[in-house]
C-alpha atoms as a PDB file:
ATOM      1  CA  UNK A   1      15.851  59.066  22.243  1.00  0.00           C
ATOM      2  CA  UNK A   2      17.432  58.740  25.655  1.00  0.00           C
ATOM      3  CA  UNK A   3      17.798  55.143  27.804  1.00  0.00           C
ATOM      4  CA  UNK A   4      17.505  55.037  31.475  1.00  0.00           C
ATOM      5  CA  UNK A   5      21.010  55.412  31.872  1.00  0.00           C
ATOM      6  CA  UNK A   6      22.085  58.172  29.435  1.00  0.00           C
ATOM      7  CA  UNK A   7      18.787  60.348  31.492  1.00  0.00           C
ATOM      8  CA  UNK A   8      20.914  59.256  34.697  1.00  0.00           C
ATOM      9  CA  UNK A   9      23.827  60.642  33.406  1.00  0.00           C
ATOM     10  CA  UNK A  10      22.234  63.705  32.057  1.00  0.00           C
ATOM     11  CA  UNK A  11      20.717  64.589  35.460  1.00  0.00           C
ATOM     12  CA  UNK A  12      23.948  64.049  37.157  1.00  0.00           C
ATOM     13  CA  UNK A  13      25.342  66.988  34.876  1.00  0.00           C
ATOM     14  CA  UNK A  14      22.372  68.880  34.879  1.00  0.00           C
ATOM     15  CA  UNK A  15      22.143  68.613  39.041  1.00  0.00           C
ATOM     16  CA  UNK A  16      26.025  69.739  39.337  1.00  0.00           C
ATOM     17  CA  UNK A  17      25.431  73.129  37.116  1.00  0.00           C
ATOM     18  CA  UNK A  18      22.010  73.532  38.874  1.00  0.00           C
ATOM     19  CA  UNK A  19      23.539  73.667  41.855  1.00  0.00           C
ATOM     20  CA  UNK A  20      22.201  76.588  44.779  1.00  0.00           C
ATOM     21  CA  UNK A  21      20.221  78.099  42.468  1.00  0.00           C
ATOM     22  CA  UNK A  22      17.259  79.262  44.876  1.00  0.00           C
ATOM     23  CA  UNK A  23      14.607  78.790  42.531  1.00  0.00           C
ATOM     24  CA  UNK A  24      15.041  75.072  41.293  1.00  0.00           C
ATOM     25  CA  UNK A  25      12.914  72.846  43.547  1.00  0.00           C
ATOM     26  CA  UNK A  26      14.070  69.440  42.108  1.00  0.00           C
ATOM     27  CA  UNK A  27      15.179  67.646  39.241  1.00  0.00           C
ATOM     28  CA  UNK A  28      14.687  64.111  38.091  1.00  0.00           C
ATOM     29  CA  UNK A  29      14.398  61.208  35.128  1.00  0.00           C
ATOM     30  CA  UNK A  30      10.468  61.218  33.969  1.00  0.00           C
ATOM     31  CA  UNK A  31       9.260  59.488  30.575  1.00  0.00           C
ATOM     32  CA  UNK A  32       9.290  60.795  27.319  1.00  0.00           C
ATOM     33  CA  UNK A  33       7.830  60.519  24.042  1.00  0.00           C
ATOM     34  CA  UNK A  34      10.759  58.210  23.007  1.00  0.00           C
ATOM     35  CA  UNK A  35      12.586  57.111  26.029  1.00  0.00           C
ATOM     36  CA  UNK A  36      13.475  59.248  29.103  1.00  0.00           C
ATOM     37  CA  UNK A  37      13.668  62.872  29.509  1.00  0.00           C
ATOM     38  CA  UNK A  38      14.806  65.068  32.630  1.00  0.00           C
ATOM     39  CA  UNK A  39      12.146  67.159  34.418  1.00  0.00           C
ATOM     40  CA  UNK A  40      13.111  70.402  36.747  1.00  0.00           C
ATOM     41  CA  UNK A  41      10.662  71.864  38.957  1.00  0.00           C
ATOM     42  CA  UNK A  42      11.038  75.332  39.520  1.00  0.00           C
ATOM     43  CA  UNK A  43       9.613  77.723  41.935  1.00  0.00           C
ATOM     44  CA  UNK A  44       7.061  80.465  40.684  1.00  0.00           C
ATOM     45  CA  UNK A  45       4.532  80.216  37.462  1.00  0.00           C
ATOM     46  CA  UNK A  46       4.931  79.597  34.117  1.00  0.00           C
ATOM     47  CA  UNK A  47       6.382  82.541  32.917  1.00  0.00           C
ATOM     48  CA  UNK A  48       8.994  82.650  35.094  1.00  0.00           C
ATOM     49  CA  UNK A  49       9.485  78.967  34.690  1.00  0.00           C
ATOM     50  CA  UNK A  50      10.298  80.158  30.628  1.00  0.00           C
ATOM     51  CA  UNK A  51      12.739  83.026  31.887  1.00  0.00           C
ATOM     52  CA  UNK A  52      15.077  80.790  33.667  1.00  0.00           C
ATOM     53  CA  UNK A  53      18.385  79.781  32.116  1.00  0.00           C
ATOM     54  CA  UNK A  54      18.197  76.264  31.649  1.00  0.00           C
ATOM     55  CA  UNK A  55      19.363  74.268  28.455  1.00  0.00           C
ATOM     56  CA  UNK A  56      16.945  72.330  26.523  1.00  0.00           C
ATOM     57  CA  UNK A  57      19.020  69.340  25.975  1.00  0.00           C
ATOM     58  CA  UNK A  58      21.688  67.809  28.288  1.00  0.00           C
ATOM     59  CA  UNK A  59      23.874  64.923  26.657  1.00  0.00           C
ATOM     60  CA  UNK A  60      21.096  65.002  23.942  1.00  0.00           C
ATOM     61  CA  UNK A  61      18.480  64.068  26.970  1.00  0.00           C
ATOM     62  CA  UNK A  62      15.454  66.602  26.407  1.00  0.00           C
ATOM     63  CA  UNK A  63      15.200  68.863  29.384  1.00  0.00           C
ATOM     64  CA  UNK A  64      11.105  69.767  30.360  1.00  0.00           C
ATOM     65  CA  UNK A  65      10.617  73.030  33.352  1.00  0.00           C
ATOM     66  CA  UNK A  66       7.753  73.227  35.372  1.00  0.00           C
ATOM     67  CA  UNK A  67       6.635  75.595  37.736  1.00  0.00           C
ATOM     68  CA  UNK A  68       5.772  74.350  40.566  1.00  0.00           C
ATOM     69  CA  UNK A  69       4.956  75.662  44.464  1.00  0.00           C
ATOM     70  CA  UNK A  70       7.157  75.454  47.458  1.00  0.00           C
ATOM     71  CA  UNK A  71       8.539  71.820  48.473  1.00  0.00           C
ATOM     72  CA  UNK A  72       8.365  71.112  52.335  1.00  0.00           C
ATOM     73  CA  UNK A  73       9.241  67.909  53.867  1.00  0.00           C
ATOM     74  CA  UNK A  74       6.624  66.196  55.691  1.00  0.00           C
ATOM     75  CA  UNK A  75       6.918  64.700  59.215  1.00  0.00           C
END
């Protein structure tokens, strides 16, 4: 079970070895079963969601991917 700020922490870490990787759209602090957990979108379906190297745990924070479709800013 995470608190609020051991998921900040987490994502912090998480964010830093994320870093330029093309196909991660965004990460950030959602709810869990038992406290917080970290959520990263990532570009593409599913399956390629469940190729990507990204840890399961961060700091002992749960780590949940998602696919997800391209991220534009709107004006």
């Amino acid at each position: 079970m995470a608190d609020l700020d051991e998921a900040r922490q987490a994502k912090n870490e998480l964010k830093a070895a994320l870093d330029g990787r093309p196909d991660v759209s965004a990460i950030g602090i959602s709810r869990d079963d038992d406290g917080y957990g970290l959520l990263v979108r990532v570009q593409g379906d599913a399956v390629s969601a469940r190729r990507l190297d990204v840890p399961e745990h961060v700091r002992g924070v749960a780590v949940h991917v998602r696919p997800t479709g391209p991220i534009t800013a709107q004006t």
